[in-house]
C-alpha atoms as a PDB file:
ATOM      1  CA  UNK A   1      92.227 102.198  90.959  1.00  0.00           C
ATOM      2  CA  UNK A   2      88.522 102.376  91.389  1.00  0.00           C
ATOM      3  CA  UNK A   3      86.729 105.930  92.112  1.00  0.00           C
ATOM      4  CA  UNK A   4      86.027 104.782  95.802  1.00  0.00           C
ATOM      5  CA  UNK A   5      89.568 104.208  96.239  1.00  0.00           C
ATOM      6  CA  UNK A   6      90.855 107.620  95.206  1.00  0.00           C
ATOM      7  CA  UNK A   7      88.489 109.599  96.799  1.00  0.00           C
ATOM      8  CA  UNK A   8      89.356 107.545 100.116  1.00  0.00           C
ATOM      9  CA  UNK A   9      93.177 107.909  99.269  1.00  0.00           C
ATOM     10  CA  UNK A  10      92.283 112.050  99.104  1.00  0.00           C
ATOM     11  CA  UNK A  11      90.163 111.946 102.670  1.00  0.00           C
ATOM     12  CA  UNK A  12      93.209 110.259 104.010  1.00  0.00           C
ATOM     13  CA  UNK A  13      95.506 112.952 102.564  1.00  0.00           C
ATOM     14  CA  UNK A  14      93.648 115.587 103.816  1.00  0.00           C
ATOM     15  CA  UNK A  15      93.248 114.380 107.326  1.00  0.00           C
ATOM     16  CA  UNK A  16      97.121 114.163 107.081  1.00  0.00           C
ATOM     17  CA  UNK A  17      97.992 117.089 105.791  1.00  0.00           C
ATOM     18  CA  UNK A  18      95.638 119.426 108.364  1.00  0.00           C
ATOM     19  CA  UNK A  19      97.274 116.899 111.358  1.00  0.00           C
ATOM     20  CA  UNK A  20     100.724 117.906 110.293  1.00  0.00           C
ATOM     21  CA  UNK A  21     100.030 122.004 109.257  1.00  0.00           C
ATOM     22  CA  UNK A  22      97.041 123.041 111.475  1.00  0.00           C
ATOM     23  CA  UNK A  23      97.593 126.777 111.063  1.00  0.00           C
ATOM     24  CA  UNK A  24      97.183 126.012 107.453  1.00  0.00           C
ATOM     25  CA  UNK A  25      96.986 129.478 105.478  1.00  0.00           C
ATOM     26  CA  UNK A  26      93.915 131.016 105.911  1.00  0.00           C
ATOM     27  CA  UNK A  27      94.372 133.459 102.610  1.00  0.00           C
ATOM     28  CA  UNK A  28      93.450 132.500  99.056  1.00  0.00           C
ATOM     29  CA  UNK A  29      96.822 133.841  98.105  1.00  0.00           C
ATOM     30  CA  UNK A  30      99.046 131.174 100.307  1.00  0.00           C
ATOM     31  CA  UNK A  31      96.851 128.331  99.391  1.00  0.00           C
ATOM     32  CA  UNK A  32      96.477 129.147  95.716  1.00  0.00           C
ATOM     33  CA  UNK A  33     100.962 129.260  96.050  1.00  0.00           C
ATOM     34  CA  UNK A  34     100.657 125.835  97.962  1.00  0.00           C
ATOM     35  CA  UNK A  35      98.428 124.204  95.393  1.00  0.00           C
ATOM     36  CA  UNK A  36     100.748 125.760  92.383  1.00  0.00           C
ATOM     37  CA  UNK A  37     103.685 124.025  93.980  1.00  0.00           C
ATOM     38  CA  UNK A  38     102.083 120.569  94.189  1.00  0.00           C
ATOM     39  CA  UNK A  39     100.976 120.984  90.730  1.00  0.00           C
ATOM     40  CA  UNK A  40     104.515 121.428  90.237  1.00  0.00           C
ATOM     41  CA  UNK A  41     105.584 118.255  92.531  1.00  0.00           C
ATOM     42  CA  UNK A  42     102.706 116.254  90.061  1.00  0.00           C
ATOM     43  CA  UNK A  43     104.527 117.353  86.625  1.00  0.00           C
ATOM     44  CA  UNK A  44     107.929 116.841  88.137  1.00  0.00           C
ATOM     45  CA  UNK A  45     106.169 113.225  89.252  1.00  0.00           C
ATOM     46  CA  UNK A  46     104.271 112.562  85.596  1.00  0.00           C
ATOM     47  CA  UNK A  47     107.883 113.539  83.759  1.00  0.00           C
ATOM     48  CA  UNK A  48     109.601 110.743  85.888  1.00  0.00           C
ATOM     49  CA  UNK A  49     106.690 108.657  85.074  1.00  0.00           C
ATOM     50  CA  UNK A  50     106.607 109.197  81.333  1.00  0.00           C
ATOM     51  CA  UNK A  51     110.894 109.295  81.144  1.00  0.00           C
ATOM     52  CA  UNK A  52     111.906 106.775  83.877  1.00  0.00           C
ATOM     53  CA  UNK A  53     116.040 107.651  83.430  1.00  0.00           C
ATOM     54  CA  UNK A  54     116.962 105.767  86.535  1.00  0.00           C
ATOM     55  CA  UNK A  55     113.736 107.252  88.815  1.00  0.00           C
ATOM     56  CA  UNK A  56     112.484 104.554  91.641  1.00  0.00           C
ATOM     57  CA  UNK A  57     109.390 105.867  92.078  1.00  0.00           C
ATOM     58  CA  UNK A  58     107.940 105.593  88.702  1.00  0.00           C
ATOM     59  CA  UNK A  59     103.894 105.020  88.971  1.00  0.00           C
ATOM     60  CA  UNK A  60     104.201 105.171  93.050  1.00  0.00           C
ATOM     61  CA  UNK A  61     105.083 108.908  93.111  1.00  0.00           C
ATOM     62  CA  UNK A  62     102.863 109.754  89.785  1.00  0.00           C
ATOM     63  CA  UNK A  63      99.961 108.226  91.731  1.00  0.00           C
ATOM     64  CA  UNK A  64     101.158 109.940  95.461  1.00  0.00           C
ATOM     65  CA  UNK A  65     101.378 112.946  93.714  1.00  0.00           C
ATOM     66  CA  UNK A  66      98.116 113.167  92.098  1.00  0.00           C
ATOM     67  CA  UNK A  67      96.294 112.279  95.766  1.00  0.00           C
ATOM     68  CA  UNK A  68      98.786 114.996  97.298  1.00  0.00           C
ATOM     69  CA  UNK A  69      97.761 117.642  94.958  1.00  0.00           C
ATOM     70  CA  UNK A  70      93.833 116.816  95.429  1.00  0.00           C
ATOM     71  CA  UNK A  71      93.877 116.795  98.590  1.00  0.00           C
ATOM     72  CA  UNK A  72      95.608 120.768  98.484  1.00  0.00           C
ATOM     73  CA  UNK A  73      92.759 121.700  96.624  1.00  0.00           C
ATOM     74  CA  UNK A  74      90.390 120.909  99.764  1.00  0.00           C
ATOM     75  CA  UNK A  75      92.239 123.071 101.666  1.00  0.00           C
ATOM     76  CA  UNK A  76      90.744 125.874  99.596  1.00  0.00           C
ATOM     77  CA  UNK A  77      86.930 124.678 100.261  1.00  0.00           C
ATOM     78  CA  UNK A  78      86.417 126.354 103.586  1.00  0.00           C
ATOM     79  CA  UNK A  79      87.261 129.663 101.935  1.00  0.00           C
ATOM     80  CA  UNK A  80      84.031 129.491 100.117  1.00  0.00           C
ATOM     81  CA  UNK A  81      81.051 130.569 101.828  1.00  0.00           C
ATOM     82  CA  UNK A  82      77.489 130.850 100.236  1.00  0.00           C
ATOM     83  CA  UNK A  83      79.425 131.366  97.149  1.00  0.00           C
ATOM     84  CA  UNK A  84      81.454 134.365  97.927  1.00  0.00           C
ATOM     85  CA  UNK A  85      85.341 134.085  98.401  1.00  0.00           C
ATOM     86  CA  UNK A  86      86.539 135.815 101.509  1.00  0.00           C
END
């Protein structure tokens, strides 16, 4: 998958994700907690990757997972201003 591709994949996400949750968490706290989980989703996703044992998904969820949890992280941009965390 080519750079231009994932970063289009993550846009995507994003646009997604703030259509479905628009009162997204506003505190660093909650979307720090949201971001740990999908980090956990992604290890639970590269472990079914790495040890198939009857998993469907296989490279399909590894890859989902990794847009998923990049596009989490943007989430966390708007808390930034001039530098300074709110």
């Amino acid at each position: 998958m080519t750079f231009r591709k994932t970063i289009k994949l993550i846009k995507n996400e994003l646009k997604r994700a703030r259509r479905l949750y628009p009162k997204y968490p506003t505190d660093c706290i909650h979307r720090a907690a949201i971001i740990a989980e999908e980090a956990g989703e992604l290890v639970q996703a590269a472990n079914d990757h790495r040890y198939p044992a009857g998993n469907r998904n296989g490279d399909d969820a590894f890859i989902r997972m990794q847009i998923e949890s990049r596009a989490n992280c943007g989430h966390v941009y708007p808390l930034f201003d001039g530098g300074i965390m709110r």
